[in-house]
PDB file of N, CA and C in Angstrom:
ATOM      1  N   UNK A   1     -22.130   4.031 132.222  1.00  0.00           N
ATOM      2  CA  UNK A   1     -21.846   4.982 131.160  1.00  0.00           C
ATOM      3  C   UNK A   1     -20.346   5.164 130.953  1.00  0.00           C
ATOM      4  N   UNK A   2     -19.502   5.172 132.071  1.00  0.00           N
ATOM      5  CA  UNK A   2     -18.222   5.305 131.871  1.00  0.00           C
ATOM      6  C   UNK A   2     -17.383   3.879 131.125  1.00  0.00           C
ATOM      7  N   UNK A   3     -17.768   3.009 131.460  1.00  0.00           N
ATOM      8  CA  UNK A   3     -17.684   1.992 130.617  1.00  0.00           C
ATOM      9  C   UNK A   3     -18.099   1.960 129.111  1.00  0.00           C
ATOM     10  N   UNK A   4     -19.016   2.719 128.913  1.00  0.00           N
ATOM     11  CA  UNK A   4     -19.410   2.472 127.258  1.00  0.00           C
ATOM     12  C   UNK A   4     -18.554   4.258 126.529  1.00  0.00           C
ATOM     13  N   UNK A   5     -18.196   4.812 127.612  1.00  0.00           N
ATOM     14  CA  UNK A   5     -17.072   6.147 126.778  1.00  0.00           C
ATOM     15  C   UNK A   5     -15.901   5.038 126.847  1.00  0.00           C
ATOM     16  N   UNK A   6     -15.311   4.413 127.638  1.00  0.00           N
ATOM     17  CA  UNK A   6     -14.012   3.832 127.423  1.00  0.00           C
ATOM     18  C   UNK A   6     -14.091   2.944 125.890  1.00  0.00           C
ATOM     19  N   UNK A   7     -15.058   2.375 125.834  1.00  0.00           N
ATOM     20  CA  UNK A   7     -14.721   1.389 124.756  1.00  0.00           C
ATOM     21  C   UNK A   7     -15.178   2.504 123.940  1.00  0.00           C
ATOM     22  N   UNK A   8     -15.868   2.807 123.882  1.00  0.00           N
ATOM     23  CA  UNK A   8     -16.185   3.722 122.215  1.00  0.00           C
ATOM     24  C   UNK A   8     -14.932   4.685 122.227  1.00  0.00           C
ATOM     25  N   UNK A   9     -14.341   5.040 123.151  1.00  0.00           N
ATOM     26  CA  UNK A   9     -12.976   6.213 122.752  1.00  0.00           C
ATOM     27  C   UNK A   9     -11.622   5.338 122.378  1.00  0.00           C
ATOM     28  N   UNK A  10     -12.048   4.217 122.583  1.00  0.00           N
ATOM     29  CA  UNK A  10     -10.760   2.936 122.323  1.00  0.00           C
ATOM     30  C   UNK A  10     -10.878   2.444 120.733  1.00  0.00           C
ATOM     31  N   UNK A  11     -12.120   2.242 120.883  1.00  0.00           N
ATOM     32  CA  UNK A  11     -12.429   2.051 119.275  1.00  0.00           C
ATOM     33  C   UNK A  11     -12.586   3.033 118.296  1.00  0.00           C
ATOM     34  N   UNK A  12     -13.259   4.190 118.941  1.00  0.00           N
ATOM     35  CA  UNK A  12     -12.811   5.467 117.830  1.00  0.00           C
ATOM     36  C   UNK A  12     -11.017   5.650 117.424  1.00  0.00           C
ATOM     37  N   UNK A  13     -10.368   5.277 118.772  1.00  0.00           N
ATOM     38  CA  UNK A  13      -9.113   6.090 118.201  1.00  0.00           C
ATOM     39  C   UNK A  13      -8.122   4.895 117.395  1.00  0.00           C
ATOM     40  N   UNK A  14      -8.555   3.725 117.788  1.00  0.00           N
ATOM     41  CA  UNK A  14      -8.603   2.342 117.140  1.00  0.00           C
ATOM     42  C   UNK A  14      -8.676   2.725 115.556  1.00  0.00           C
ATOM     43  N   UNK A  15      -9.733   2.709 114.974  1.00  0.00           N
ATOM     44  CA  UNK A  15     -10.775   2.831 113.918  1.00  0.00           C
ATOM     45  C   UNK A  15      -9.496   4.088 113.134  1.00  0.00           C
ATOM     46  N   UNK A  16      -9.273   5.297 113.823  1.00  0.00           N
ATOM     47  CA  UNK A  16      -8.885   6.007 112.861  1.00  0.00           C
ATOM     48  C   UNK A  16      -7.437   6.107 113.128  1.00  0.00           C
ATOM     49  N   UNK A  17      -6.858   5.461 113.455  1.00  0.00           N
ATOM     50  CA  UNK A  17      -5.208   4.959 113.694  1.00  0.00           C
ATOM     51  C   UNK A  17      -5.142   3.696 112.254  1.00  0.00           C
ATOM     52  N   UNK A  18      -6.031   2.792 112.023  1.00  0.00           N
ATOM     53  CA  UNK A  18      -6.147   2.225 111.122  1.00  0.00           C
ATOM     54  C   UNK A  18      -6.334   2.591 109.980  1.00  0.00           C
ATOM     55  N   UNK A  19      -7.068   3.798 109.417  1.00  0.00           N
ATOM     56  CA  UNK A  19      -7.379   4.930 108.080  1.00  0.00           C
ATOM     57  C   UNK A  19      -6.001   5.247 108.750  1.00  0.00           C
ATOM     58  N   UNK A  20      -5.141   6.000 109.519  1.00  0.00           N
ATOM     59  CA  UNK A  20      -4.239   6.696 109.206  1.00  0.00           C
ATOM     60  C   UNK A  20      -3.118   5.435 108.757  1.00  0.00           C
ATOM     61  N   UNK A  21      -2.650   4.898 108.893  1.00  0.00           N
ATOM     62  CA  UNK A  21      -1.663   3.820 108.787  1.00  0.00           C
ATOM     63  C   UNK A  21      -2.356   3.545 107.318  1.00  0.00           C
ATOM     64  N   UNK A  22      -3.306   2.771 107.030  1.00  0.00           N
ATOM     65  CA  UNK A  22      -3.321   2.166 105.376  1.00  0.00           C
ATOM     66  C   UNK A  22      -3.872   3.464 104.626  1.00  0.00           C
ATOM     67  N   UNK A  23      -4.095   4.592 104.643  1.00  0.00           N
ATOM     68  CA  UNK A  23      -4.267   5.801 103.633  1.00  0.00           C
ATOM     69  C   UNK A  23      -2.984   6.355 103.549  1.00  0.00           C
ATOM     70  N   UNK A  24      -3.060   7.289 105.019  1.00  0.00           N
ATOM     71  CA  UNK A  24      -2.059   8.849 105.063  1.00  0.00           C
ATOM     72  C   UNK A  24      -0.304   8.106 105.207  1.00  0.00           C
ATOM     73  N   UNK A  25      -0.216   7.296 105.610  1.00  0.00           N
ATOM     74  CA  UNK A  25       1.057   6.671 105.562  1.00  0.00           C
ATOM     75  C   UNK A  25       1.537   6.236 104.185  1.00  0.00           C
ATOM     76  N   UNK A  26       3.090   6.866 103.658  1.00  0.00           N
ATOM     77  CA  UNK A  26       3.934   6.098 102.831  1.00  0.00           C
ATOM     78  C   UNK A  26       4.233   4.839 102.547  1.00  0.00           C
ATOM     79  N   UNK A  27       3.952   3.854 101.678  1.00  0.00           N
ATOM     80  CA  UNK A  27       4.112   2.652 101.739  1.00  0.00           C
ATOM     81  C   UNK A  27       5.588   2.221 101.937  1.00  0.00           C
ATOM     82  N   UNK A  28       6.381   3.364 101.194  1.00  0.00           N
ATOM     83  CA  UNK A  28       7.781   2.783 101.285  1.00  0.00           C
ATOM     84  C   UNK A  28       8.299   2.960 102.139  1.00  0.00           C
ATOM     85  N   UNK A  29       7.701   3.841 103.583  1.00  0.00           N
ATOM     86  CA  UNK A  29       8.651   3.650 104.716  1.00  0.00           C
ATOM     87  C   UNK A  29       8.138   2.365 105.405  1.00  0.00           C
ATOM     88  N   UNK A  30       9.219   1.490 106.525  1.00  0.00           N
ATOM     89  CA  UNK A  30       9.187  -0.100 106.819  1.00  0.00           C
ATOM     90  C   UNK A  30       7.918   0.316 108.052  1.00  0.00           C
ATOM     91  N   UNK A  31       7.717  -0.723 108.252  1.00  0.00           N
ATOM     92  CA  UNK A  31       6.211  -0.800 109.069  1.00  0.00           C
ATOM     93  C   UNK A  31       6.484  -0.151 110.174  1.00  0.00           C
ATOM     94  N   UNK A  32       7.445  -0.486 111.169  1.00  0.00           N
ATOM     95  CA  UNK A  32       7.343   0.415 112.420  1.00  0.00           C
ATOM     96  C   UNK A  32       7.285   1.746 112.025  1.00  0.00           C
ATOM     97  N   UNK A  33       7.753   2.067 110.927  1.00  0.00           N
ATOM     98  CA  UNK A  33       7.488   4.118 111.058  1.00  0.00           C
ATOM     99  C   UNK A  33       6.071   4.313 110.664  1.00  0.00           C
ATOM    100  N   UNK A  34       5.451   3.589 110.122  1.00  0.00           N
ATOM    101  CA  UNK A  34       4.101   3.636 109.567  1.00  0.00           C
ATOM    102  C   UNK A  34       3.157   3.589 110.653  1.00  0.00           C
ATOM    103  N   UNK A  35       3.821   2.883 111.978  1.00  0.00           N
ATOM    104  CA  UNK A  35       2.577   2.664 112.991  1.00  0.00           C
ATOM    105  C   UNK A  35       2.932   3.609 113.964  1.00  0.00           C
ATOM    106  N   UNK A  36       4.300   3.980 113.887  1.00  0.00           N
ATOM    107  CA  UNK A  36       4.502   5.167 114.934  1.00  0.00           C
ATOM    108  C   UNK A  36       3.843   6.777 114.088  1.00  0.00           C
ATOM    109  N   UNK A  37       3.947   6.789 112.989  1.00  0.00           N
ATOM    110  CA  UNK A  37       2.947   8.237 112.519  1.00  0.00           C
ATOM    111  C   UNK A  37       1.240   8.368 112.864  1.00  0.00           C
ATOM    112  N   UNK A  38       1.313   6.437 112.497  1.00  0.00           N
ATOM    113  CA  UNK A  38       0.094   6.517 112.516  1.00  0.00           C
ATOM    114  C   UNK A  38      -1.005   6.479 114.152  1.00  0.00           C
ATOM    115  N   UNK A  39      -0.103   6.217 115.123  1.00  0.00           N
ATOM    116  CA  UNK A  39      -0.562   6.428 116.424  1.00  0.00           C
ATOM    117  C   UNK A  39       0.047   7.976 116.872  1.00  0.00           C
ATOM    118  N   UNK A  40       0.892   8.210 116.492  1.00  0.00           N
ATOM    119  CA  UNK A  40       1.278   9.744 117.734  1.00  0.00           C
ATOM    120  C   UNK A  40       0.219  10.413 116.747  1.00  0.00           C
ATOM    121  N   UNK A  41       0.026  12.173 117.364  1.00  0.00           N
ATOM    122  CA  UNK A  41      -0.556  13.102 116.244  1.00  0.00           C
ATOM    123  C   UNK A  41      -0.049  14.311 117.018  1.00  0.00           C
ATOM    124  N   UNK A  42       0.139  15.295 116.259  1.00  0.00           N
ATOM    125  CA  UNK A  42       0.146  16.284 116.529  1.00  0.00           C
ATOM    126  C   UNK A  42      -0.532  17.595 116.081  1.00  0.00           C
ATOM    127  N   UNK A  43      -1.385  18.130 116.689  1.00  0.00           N
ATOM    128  CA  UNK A  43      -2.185  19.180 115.973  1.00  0.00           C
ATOM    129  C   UNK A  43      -2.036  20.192 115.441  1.00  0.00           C
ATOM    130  N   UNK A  44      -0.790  20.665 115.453  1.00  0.00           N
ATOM    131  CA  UNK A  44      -0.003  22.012 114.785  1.00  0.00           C
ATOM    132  C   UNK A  44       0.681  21.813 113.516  1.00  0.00           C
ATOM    133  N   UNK A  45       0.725  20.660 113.176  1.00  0.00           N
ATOM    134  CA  UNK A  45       1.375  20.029 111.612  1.00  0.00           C
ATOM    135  C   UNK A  45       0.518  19.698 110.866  1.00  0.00           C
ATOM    136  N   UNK A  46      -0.770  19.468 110.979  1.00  0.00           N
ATOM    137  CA  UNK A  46      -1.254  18.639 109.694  1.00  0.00           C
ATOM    138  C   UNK A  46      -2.115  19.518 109.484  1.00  0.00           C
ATOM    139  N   UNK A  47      -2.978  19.176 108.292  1.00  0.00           N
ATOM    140  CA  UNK A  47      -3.705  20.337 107.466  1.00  0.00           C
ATOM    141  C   UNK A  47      -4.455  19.469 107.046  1.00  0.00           C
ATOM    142  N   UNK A  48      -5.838  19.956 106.439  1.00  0.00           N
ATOM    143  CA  UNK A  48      -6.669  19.125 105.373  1.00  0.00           C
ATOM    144  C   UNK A  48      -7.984  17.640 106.322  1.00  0.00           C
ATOM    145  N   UNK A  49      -7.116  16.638 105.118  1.00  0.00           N
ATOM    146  CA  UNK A  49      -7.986  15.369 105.529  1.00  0.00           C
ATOM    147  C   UNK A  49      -6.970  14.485 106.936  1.00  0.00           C
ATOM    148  N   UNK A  50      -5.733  15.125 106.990  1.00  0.00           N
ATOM    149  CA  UNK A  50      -4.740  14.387 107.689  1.00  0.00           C
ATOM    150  C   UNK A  50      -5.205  15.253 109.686  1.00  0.00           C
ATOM    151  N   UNK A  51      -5.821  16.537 109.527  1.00  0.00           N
ATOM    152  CA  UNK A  51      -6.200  17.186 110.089  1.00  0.00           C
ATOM    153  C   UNK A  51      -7.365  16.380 111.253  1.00  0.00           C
ATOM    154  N   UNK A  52      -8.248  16.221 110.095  1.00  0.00           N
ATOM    155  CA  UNK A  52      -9.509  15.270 110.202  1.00  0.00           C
ATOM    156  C   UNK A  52      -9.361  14.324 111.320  1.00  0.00           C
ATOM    157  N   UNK A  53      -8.726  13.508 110.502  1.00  0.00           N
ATOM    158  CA  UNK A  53      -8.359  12.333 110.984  1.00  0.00           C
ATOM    159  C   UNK A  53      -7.427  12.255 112.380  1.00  0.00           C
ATOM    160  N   UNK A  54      -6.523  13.016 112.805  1.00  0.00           N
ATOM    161  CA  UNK A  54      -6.173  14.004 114.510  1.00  0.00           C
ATOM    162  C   UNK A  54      -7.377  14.178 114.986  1.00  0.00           C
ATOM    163  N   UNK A  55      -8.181  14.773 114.674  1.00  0.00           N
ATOM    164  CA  UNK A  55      -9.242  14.959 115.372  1.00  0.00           C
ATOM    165  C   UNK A  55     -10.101  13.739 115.825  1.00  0.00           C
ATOM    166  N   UNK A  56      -9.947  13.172 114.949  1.00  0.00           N
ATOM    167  CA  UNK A  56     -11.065  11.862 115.281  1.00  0.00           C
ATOM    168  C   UNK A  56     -10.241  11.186 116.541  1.00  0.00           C
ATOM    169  N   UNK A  57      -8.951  11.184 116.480  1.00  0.00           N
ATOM    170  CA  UNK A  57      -8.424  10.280 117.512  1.00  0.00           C
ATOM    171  C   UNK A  57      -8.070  11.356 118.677  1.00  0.00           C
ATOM    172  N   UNK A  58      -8.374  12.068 118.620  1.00  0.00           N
ATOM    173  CA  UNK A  58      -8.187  13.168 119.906  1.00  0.00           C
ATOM    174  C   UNK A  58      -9.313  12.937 120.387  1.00  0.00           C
ATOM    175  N   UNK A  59     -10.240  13.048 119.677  1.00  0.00           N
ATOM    176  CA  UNK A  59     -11.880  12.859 120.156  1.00  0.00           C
ATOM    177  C   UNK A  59     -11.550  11.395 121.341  1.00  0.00           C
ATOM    178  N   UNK A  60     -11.499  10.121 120.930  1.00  0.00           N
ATOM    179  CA  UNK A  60     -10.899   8.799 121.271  1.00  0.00           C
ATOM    180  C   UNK A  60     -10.030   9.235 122.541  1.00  0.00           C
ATOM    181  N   UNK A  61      -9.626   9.571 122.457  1.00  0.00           N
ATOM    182  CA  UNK A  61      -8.765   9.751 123.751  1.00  0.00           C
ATOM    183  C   UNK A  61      -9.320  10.468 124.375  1.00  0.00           C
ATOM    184  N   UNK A  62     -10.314  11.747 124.294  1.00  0.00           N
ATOM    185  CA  UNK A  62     -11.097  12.401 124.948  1.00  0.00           C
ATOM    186  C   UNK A  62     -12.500  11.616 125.677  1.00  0.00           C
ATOM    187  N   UNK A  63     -13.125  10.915 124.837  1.00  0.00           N
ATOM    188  CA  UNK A  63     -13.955  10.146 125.174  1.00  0.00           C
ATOM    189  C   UNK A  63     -13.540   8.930 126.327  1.00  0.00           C
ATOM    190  N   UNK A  64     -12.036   8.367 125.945  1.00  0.00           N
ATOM    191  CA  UNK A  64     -11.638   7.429 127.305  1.00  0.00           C
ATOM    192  C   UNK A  64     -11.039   7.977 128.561  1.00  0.00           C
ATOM    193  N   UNK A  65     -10.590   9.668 128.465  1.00  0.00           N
ATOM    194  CA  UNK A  65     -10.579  10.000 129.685  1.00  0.00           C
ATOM    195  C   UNK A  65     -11.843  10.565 130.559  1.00  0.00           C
ATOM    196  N   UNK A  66     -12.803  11.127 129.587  1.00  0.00           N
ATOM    197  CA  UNK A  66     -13.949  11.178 130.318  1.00  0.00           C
ATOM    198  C   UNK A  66     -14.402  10.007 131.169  1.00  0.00           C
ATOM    199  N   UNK A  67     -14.514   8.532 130.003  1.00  0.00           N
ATOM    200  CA  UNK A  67     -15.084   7.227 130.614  1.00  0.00           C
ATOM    201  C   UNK A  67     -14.513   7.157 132.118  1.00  0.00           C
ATOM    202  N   UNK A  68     -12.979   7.222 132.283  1.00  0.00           N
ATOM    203  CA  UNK A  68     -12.464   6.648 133.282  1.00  0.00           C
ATOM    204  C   UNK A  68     -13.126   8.173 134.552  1.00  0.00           C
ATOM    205  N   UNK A  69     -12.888   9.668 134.067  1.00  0.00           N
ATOM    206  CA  UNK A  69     -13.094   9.961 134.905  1.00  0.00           C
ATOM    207  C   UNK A  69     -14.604   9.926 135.813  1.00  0.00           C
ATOM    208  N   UNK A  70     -15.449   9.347 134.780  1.00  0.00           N
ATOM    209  CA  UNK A  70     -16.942   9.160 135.310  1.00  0.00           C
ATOM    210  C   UNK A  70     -17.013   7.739 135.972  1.00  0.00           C
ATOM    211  N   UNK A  71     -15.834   6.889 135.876  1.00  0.00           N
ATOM    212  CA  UNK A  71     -16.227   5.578 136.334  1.00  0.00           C
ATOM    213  C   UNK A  71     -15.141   5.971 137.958  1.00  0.00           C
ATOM    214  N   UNK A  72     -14.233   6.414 138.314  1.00  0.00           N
ATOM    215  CA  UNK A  72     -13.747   7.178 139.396  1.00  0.00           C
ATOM    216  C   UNK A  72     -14.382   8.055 140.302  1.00  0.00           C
ATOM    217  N   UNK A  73     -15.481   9.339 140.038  1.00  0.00           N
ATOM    218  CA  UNK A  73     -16.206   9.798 140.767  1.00  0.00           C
ATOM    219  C   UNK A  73     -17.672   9.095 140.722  1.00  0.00           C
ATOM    220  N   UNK A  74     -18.056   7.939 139.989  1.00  0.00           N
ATOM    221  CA  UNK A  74     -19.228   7.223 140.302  1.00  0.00           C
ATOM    222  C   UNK A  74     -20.823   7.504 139.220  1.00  0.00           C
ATOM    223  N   UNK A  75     -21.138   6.984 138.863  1.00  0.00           N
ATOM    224  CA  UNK A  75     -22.038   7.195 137.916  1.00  0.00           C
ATOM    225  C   UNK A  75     -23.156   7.695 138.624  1.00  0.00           C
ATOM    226  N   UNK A  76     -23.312   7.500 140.084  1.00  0.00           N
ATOM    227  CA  UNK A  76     -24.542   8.157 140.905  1.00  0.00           C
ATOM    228  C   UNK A  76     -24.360   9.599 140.826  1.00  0.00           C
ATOM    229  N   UNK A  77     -23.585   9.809 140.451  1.00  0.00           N
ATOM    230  CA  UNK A  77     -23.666  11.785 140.413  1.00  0.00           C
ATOM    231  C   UNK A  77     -24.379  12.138 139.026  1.00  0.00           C
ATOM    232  N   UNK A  78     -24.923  11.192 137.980  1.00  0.00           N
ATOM    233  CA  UNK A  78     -25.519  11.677 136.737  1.00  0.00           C
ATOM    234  C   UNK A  78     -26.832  11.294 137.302  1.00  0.00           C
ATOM    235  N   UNK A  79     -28.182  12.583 137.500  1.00  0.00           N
ATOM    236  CA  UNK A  79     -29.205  11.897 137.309  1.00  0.00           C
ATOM    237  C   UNK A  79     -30.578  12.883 136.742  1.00  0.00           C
ATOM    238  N   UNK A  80     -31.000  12.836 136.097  1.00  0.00           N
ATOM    239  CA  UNK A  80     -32.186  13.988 135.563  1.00  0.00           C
ATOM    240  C   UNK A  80     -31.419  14.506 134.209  1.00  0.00           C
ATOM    241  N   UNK A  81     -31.920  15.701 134.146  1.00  0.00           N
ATOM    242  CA  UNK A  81     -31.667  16.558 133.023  1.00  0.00           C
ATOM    243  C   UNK A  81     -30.093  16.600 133.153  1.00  0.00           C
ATOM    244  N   UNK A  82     -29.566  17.303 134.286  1.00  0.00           N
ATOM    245  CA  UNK A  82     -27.991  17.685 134.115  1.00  0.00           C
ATOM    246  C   UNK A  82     -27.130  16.038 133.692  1.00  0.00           C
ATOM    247  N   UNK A  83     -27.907  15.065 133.788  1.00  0.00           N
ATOM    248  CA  UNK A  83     -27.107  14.139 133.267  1.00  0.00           C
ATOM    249  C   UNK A  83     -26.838  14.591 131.377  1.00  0.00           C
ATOM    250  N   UNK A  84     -28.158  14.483 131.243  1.00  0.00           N
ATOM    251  CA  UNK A  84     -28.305  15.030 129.465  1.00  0.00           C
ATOM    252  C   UNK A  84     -27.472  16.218 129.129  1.00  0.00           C
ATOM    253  N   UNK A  85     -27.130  17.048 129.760  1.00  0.00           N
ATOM    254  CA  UNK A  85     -26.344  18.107 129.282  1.00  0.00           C
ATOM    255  C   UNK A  85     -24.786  17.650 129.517  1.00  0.00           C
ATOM    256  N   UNK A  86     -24.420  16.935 130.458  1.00  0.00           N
ATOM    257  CA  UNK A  86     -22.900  16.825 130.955  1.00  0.00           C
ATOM    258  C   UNK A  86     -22.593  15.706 130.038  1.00  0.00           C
ATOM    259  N   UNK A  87     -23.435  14.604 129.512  1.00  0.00           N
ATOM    260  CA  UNK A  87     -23.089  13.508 128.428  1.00  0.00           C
ATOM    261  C   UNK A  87     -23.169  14.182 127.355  1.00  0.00           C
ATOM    262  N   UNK A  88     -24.059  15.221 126.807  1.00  0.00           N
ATOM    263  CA  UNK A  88     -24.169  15.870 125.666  1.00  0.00           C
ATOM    264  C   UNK A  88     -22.718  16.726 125.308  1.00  0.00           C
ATOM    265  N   UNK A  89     -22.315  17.277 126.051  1.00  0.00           N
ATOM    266  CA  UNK A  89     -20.825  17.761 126.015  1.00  0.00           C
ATOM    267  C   UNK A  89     -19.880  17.128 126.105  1.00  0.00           C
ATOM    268  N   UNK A  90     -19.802  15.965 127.053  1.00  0.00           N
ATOM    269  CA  UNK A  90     -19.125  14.772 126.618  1.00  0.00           C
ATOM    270  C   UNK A  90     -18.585  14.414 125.069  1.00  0.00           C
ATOM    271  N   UNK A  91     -20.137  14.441 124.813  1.00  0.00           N
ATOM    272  CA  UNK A  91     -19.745  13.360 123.262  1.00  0.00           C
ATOM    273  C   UNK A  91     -19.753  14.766 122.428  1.00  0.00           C
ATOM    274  N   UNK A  92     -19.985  15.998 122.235  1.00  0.00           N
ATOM    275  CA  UNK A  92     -19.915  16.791 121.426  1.00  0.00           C
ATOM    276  C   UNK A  92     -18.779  17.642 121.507  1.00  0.00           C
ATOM    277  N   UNK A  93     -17.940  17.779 122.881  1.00  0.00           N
ATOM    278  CA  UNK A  93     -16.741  18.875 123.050  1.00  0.00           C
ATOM    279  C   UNK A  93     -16.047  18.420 121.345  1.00  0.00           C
ATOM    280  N   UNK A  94     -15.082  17.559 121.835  1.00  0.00           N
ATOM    281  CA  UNK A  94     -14.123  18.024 120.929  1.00  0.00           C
ATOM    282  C   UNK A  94     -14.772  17.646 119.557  1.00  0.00           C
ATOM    283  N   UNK A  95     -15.578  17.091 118.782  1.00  0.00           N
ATOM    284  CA  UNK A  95     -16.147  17.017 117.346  1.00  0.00           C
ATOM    285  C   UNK A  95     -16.171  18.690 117.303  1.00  0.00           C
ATOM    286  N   UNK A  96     -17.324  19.292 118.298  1.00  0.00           N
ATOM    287  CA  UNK A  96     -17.079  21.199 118.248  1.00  0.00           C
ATOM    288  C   UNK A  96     -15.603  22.100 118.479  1.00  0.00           C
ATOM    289  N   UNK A  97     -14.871  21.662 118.730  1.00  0.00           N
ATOM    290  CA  UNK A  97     -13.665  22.137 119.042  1.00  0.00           C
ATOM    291  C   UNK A  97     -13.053  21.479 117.858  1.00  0.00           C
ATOM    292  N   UNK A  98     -13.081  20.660 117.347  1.00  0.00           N
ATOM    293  CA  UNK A  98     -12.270  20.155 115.908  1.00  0.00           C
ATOM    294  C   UNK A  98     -13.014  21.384 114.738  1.00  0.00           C
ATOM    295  N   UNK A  99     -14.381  21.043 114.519  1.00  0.00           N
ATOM    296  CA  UNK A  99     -14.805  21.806 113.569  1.00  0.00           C
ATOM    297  C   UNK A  99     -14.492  23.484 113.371  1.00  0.00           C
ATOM    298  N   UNK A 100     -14.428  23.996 114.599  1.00  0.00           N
ATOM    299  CA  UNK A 100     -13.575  25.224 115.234  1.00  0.00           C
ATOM    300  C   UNK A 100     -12.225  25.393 114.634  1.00  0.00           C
ATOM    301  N   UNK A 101     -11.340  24.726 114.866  1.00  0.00           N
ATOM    302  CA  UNK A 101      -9.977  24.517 114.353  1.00  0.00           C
ATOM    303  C   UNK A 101     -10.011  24.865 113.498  1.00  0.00           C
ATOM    304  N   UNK A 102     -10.352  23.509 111.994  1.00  0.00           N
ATOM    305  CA  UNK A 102     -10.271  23.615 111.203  1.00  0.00           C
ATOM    306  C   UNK A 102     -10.843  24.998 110.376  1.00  0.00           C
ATOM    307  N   UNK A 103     -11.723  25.261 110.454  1.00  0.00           N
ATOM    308  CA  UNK A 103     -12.795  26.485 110.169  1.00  0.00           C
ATOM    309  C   UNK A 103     -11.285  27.410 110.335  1.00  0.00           C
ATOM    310  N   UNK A 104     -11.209  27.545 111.369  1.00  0.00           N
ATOM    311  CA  UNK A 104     -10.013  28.701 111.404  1.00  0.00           C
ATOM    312  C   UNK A 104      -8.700  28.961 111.042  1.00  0.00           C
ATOM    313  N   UNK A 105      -8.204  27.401 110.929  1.00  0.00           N
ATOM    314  CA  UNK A 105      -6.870  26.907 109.731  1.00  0.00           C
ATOM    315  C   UNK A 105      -7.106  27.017 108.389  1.00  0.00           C
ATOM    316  N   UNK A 106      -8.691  27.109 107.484  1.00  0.00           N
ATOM    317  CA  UNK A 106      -8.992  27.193 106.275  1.00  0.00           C
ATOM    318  C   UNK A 106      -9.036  28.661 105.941  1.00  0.00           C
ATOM    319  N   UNK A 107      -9.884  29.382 106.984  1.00  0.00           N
ATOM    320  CA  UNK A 107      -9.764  30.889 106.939  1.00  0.00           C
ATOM    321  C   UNK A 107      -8.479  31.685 106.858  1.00  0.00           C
ATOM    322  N   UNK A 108      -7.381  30.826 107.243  1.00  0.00           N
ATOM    323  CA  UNK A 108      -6.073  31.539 107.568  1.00  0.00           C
ATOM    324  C   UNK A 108      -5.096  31.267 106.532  1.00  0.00           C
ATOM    325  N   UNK A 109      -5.197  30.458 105.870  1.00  0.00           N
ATOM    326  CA  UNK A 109      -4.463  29.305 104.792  1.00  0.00           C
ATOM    327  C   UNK A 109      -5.223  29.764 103.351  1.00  0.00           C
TER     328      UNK A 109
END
C-alpha cells in the first residue's frame, strides 16, 4: 500500500504541476520562471482556481509522505477494519482540509 500512495502522490503532484505551468503561468516569462511557480506553492497567496490547484499538489505530497511513512513502520500494522479507517483518512485528509480552506477564504473575501 505504501508503494501505491508513493506513486499516486508523485503523479498527482506531477499531473497538477503540469495544469499549473501550461494554464496559470505567463507565457512571456522564460521557462525556468514558469517551472519554478509552477512547482513551489504557497497557500497564503493564491485565491480561486490557482488555490485549487495548491491543493491538489499538497494533497501529492501528502499522499507520498504517508506512502513512505507506511512503507517504514511496515504494512503488517494495517489489518481489519482500522486498516479501512487509517487509509480512508489517508486519501481523504487533505481533499477535506482543502475544501475547508477554501469554504473559509470565499466566506471571508
Amino acid at each position: 500500500m505504501g508503494n501505491i500512495l508513493i506513486s499516486l502522490g508523485i503523479t498527482v503532484w506531477f499531473i497538477f504541476a503540469i495544469i499549473t505551468f501550461v494554464f496559470l503561468t505567463p507565457v512571456t516569462d522564460s521557462f525556468i520562471n514558469r517551472l519554478i511557480r509552477s512547482v513551489k506553492f504557497l497557500l497564503s497567496k493564491k485565491y480561486g482556481l490557482e488555490f485549487g490547484v495548491i491543493v491538489g499538489q499538497a494533497t501529492g505530497i501528502f499522499w507520498l509522505i504517508a506512502g513512505l511513512i507506511i512503507n517504514l513502520m511496515g504494512e503488517s500494522i494495517f489489518h481489519g477494519v482500522r486498516e479501512d479507517v487509517i487509509l480512508s483518512i489517508i486519501f481523504l485528509a487533505p481533499v477535506t482540509i482543502g475544501a475547508f480552506l477554501n469554504e473559509r477564504r470565499k466566506n471571508e473575501g
